[in-house]
PDB file of N, CA and C in Angstrom:
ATOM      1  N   UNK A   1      14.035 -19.977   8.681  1.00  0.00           N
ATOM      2  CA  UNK A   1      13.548 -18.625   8.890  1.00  0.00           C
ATOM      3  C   UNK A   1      12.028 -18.650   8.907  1.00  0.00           C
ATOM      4  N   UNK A   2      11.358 -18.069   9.731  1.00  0.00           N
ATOM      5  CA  UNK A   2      10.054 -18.178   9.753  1.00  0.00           C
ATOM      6  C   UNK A   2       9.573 -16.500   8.997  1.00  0.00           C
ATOM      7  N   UNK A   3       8.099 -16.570   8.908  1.00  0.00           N
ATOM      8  CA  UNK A   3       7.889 -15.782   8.131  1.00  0.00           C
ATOM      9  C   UNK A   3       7.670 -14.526   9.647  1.00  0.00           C
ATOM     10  N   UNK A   4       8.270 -13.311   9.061  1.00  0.00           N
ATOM     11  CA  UNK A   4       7.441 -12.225   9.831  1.00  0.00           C
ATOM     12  C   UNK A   4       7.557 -10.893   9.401  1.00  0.00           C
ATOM     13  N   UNK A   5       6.653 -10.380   9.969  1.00  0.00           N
ATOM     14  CA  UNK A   5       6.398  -8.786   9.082  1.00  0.00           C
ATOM     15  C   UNK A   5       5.900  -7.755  10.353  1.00  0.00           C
ATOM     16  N   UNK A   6       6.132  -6.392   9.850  1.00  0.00           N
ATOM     17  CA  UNK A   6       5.875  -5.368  10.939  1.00  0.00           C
ATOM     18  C   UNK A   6       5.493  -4.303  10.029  1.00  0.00           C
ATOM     19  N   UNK A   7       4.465  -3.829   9.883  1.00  0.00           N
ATOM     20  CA  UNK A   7       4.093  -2.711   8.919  1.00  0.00           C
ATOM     21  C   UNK A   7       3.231  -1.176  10.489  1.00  0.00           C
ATOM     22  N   UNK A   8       3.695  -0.285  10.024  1.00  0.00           N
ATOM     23  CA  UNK A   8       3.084   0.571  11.198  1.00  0.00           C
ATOM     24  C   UNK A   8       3.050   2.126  10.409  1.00  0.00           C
ATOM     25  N   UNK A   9       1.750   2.447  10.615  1.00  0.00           N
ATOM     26  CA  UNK A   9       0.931   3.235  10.043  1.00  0.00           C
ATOM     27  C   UNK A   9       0.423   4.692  10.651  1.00  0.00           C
ATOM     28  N   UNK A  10       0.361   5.597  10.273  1.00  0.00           N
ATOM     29  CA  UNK A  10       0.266   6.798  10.533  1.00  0.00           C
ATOM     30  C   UNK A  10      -0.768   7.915   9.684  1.00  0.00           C
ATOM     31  N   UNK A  11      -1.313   8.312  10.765  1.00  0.00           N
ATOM     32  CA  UNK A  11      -2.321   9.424  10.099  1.00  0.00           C
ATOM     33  C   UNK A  11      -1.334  10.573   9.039  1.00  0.00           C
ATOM     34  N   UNK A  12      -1.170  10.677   7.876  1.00  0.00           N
ATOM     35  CA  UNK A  12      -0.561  11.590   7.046  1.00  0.00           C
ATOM     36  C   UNK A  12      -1.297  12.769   7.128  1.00  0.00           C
ATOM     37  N   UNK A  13      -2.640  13.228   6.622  1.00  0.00           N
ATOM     38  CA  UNK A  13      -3.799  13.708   6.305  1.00  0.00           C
ATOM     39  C   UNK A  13      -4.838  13.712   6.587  1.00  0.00           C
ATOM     40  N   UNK A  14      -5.659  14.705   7.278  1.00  0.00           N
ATOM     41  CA  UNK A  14      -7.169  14.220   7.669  1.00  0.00           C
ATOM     42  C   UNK A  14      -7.937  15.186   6.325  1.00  0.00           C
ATOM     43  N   UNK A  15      -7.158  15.970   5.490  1.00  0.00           N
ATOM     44  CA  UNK A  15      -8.093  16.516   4.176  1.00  0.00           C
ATOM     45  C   UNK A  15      -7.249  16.654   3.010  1.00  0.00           C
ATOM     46  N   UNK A  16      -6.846  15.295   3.076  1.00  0.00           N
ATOM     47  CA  UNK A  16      -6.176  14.777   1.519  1.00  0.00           C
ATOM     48  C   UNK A  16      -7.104  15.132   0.162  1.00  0.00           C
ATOM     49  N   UNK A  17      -6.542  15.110  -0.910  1.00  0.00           N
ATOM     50  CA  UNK A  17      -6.998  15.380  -1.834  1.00  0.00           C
ATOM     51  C   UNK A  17      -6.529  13.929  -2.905  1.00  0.00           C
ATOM     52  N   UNK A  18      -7.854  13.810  -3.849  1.00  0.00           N
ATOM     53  CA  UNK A  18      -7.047  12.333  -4.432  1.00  0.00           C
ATOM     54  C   UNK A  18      -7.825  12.540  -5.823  1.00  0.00           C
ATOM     55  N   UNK A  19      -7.647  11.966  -6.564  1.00  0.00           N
ATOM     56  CA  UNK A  19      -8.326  11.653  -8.240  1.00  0.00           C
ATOM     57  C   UNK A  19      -8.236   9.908  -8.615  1.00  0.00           C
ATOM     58  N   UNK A  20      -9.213   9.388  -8.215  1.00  0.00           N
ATOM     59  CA  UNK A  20      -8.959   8.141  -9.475  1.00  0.00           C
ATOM     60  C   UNK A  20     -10.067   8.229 -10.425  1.00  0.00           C
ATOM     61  N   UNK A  21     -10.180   7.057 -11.105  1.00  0.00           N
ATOM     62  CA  UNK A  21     -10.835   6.809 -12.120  1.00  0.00           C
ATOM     63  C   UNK A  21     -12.639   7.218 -11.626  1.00  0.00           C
ATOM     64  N   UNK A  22     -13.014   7.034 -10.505  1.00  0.00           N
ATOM     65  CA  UNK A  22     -14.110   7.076 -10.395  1.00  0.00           C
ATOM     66  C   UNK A  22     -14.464   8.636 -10.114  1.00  0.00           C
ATOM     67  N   UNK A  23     -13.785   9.801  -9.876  1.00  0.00           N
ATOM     68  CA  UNK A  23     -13.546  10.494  -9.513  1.00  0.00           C
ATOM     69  C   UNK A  23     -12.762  11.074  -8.668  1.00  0.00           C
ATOM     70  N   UNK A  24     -12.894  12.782  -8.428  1.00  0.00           N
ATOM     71  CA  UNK A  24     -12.088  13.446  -7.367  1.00  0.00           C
ATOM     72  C   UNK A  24     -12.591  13.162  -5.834  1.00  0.00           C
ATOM     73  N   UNK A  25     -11.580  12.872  -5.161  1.00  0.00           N
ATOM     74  CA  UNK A  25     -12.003  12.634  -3.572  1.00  0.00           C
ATOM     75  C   UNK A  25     -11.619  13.666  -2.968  1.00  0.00           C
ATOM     76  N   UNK A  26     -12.596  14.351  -1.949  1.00  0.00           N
ATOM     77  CA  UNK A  26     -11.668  15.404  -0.964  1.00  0.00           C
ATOM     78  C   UNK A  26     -11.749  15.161   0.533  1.00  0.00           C
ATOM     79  N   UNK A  27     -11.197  15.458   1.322  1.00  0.00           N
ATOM     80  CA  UNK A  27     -11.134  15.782   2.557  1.00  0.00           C
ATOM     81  C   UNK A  27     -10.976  13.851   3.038  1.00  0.00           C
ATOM     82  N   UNK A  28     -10.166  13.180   2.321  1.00  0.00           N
ATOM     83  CA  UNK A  28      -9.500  12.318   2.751  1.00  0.00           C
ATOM     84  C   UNK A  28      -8.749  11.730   3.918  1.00  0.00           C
ATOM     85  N   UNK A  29      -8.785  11.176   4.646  1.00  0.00           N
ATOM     86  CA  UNK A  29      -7.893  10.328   5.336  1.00  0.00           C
ATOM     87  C   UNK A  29      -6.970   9.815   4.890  1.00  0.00           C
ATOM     88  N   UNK A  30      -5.713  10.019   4.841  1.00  0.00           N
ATOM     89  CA  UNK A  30      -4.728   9.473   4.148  1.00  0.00           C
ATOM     90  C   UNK A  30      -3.488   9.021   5.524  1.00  0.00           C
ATOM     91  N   UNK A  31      -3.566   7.431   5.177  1.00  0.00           N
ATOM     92  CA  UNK A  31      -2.938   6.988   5.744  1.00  0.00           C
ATOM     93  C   UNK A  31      -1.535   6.119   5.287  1.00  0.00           C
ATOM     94  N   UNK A  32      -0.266   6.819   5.855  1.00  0.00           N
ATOM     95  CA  UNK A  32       1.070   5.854   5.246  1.00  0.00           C
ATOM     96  C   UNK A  32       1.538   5.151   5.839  1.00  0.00           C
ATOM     97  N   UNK A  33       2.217   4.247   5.307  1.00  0.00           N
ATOM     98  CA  UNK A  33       2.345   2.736   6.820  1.00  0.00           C
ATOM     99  C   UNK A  33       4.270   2.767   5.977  1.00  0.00           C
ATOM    100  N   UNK A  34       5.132   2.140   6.954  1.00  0.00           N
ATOM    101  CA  UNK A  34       6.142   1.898   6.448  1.00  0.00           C
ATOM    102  C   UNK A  34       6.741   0.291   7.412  1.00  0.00           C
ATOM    103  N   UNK A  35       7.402  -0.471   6.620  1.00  0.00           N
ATOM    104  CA  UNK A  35       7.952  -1.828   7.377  1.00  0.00           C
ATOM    105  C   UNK A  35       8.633  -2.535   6.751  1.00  0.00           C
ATOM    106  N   UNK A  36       8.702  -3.713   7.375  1.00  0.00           N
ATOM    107  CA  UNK A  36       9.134  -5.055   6.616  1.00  0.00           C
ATOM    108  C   UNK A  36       8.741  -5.985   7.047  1.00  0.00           C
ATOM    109  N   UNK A  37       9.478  -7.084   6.135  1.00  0.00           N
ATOM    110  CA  UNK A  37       8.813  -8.838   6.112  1.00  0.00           C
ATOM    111  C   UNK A  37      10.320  -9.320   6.072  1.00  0.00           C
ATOM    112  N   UNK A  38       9.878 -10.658   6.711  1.00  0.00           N
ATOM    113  CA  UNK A  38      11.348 -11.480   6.574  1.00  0.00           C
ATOM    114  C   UNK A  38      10.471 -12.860   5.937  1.00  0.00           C
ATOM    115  N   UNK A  39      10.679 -13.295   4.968  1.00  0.00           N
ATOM    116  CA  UNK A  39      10.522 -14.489   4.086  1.00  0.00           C
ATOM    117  C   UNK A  39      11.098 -15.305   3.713  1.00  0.00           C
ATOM    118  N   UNK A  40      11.040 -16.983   3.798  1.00  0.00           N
ATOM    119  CA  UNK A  40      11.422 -17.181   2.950  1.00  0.00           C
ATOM    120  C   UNK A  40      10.377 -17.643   1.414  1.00  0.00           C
ATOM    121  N   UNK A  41      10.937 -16.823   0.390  1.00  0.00           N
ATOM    122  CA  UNK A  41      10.020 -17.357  -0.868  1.00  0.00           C
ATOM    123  C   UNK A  41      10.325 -18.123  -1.473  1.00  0.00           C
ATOM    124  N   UNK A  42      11.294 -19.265  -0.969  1.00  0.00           N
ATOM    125  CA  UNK A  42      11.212 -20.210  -1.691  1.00  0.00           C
ATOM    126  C   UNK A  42      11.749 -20.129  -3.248  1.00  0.00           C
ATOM    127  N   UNK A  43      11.432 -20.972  -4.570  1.00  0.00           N
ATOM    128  CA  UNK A  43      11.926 -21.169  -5.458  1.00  0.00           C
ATOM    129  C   UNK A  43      13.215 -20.676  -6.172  1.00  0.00           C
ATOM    130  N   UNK A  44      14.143 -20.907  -5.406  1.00  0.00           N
ATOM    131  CA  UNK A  44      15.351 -20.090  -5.829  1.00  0.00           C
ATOM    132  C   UNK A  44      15.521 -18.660  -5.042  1.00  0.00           C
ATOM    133  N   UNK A  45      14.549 -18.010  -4.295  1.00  0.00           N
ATOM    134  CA  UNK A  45      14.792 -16.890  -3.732  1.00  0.00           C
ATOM    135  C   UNK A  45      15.451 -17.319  -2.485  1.00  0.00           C
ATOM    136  N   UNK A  46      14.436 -18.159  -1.915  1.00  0.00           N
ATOM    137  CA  UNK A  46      14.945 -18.364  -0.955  1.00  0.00           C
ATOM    138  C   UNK A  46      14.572 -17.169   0.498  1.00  0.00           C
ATOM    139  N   UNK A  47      15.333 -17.296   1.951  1.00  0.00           N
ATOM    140  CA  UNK A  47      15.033 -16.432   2.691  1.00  0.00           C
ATOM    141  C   UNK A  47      15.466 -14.747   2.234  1.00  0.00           C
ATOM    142  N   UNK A  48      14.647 -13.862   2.335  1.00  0.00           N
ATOM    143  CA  UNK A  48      15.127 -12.595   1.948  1.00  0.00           C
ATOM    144  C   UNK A  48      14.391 -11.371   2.799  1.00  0.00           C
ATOM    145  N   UNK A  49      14.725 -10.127   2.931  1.00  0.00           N
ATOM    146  CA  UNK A  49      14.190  -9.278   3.669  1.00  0.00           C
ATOM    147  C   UNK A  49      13.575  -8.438   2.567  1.00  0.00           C
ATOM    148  N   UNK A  50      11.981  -7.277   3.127  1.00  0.00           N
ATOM    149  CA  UNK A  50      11.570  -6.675   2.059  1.00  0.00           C
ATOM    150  C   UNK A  50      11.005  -5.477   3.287  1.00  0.00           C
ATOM    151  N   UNK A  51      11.550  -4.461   2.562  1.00  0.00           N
ATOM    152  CA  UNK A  51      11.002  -2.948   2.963  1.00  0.00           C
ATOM    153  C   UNK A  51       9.878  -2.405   2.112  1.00  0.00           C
ATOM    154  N   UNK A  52       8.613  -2.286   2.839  1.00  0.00           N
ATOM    155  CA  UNK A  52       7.327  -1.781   2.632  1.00  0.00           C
ATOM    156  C   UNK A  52       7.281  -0.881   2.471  1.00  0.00           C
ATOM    157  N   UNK A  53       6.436   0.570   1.896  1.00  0.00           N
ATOM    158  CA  UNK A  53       5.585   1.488   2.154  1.00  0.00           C
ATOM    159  C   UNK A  53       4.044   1.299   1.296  1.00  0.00           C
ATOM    160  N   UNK A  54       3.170   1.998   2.403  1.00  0.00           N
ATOM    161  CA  UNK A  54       1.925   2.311   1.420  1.00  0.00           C
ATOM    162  C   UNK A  54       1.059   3.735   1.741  1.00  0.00           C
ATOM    163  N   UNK A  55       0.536   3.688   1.155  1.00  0.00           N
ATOM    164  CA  UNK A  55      -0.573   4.978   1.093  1.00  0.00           C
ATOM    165  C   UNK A  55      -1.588   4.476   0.836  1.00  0.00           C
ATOM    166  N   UNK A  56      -2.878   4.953   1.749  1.00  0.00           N
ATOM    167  CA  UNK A  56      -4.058   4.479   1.737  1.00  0.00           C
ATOM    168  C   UNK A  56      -4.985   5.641   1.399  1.00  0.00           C
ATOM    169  N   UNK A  57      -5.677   6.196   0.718  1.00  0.00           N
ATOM    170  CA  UNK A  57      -7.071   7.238   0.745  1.00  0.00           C
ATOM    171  C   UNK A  57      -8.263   6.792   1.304  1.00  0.00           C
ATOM    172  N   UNK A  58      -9.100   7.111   1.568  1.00  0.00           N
ATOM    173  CA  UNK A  58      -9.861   6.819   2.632  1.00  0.00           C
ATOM    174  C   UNK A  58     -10.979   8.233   2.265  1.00  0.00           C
ATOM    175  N   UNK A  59     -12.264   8.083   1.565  1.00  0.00           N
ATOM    176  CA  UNK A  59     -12.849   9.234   1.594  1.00  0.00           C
ATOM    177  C   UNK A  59     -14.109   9.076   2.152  1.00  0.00           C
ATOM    178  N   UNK A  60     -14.693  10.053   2.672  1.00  0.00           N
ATOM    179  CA  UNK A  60     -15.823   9.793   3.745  1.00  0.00           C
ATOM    180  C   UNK A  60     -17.028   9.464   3.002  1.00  0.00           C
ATOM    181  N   UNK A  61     -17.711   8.348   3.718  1.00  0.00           N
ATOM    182  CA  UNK A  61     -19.157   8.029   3.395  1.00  0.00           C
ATOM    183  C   UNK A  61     -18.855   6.953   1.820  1.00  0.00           C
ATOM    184  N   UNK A  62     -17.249   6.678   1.584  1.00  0.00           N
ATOM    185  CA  UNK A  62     -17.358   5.810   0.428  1.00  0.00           C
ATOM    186  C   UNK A  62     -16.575   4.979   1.306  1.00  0.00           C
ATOM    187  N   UNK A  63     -15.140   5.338   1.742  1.00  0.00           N
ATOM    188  CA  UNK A  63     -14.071   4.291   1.865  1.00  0.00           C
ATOM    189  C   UNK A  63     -12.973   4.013   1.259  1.00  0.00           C
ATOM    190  N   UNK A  64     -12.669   2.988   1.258  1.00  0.00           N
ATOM    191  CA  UNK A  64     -10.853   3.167   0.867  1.00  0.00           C
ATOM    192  C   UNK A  64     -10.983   3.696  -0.698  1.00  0.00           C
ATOM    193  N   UNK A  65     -10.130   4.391  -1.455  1.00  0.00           N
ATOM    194  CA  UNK A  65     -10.338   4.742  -3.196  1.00  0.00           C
ATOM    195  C   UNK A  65      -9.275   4.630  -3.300  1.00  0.00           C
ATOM    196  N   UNK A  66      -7.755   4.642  -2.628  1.00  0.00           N
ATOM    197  CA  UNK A  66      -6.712   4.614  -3.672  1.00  0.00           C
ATOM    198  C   UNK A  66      -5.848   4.021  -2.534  1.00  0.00           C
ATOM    199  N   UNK A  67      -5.386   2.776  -3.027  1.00  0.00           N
ATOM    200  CA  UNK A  67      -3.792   2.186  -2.345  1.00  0.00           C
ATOM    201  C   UNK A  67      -2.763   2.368  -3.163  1.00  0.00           C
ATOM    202  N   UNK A  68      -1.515   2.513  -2.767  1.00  0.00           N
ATOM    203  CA  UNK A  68      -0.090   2.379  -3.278  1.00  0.00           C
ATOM    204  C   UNK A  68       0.245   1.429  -2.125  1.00  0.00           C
ATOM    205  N   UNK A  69       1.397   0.477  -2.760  1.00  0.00           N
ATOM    206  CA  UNK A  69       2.359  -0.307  -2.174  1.00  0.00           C
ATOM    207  C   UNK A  69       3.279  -1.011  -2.883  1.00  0.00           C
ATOM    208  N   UNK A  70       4.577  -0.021  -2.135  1.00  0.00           N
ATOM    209  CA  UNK A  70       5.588  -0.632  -2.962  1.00  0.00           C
ATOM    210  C   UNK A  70       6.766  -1.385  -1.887  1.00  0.00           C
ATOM    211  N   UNK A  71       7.810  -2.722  -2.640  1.00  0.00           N
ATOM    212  CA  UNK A  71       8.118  -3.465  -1.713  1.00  0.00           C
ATOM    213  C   UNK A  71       9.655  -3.222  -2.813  1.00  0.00           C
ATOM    214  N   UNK A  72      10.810  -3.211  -1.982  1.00  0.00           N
ATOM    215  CA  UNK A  72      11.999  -3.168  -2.338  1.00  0.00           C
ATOM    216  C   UNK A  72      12.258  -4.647  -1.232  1.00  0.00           C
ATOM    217  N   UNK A  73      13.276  -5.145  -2.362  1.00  0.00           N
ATOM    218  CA  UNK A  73      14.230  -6.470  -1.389  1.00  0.00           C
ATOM    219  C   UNK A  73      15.396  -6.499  -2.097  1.00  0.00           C
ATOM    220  N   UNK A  74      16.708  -6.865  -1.456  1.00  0.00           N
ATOM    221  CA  UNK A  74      17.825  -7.473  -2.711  1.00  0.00           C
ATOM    222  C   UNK A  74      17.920  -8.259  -2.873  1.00  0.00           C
ATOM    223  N   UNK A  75      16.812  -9.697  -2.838  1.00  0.00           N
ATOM    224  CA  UNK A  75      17.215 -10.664  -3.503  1.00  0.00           C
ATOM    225  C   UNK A  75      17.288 -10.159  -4.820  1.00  0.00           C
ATOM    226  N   UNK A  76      18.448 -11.200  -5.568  1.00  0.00           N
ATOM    227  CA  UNK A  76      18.679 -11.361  -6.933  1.00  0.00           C
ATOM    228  C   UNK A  76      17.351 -11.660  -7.443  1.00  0.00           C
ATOM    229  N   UNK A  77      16.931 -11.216  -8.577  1.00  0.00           N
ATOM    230  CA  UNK A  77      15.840 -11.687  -9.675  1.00  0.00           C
ATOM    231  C   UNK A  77      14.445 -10.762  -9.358  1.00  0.00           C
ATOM    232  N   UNK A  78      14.210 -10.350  -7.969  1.00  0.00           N
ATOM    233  CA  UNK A  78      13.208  -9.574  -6.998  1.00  0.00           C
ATOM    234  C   UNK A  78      13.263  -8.984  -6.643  1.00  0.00           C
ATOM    235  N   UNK A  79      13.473  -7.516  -7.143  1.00  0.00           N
ATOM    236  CA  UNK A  79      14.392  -6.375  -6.581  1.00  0.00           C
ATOM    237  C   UNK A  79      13.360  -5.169  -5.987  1.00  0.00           C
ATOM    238  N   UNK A  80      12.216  -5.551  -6.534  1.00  0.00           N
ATOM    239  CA  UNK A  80      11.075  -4.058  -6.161  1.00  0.00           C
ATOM    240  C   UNK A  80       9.939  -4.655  -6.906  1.00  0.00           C
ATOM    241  N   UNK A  81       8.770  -4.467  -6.790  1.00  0.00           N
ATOM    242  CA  UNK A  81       7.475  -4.357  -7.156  1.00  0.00           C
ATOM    243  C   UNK A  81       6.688  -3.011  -6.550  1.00  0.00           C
ATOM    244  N   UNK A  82       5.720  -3.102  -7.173  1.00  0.00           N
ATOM    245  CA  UNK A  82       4.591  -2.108  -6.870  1.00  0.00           C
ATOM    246  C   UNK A  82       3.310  -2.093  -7.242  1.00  0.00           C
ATOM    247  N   UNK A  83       2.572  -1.838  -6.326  1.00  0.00           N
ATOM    248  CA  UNK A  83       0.851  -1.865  -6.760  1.00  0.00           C
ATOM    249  C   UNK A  83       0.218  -1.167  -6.581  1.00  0.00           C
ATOM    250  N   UNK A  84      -0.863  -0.707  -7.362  1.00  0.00           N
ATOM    251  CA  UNK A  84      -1.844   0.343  -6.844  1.00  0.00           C
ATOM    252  C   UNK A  84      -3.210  -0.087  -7.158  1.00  0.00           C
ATOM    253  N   UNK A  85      -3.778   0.306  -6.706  1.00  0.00           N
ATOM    254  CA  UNK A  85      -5.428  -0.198  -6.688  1.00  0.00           C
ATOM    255  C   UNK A  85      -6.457   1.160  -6.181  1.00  0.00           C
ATOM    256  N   UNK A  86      -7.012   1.665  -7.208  1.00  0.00           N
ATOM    257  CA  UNK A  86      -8.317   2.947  -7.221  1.00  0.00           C
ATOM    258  C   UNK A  86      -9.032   2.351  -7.445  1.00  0.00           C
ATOM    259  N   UNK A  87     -10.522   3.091  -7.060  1.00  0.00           N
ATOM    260  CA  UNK A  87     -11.789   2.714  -7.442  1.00  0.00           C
ATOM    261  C   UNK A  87     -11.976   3.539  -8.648  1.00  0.00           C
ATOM    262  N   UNK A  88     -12.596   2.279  -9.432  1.00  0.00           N
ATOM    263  CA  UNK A  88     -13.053   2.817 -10.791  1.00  0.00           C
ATOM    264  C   UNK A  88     -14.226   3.288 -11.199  1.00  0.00           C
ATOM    265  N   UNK A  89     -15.314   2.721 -10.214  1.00  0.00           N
ATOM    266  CA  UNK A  89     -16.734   3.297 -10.209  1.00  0.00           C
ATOM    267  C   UNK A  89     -17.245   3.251  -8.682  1.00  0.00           C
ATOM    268  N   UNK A  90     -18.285   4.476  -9.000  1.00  0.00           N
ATOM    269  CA  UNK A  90     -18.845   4.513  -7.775  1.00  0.00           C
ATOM    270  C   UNK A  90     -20.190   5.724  -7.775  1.00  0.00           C
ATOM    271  N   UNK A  91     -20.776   5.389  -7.424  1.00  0.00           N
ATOM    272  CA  UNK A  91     -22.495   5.907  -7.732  1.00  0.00           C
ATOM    273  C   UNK A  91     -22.929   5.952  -5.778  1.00  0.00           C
ATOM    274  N   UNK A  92     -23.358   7.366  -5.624  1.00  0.00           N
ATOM    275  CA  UNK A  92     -23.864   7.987  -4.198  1.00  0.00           C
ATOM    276  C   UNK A  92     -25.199   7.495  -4.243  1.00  0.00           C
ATOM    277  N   UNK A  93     -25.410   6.826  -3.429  1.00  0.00           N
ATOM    278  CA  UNK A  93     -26.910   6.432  -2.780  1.00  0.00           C
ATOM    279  C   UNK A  93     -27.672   7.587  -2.819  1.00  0.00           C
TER     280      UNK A  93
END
């Protein structure tokens, strides 16, 4: 099985609203992508399929501030993960 993936993405929001750690973001770009991967991972997993989504924020004159991405598969032992990543600081020129 070779490796391959298809993730495809869509304008959600052009005046999202968001909060992380560094602050409130407004008038956001918020972009959601949905897909999959075909893998194999090896060590006992072996070949397996994995369904994507993410959410991206996107605030003007800074840039990306908040990802989500979460991955469902049925291999045994690897059933779902998830990640998120905000900006924690950030100081305006």
């Amino acid at each position: 099985m070779t490796d391959e993936s298809l993730l495809a993405a869509t304008f959600a929001a052009l005046d999202a609203a968001v909060t992380t750690p560094a602050g409130d973001f407004e008038r956001c770009l918020l972009l959601e992508g949905q897909g999959q991967a075909d893998s194999d991972l090896g060590n006992g997993v072996g070949a397996t399929h994995i369904e994507v989504t993410t959410r991206e924020w996107y605030a003007p004159g800074v840039g990306l501030v908040r990802m989500e991405r979460h991955e469902q598969t049925s291999a045994k032992g690897l059933q779902a993960g998830s990640l998120v990543m905000e900006l924690d600081d950030w100081s305006r020129p």
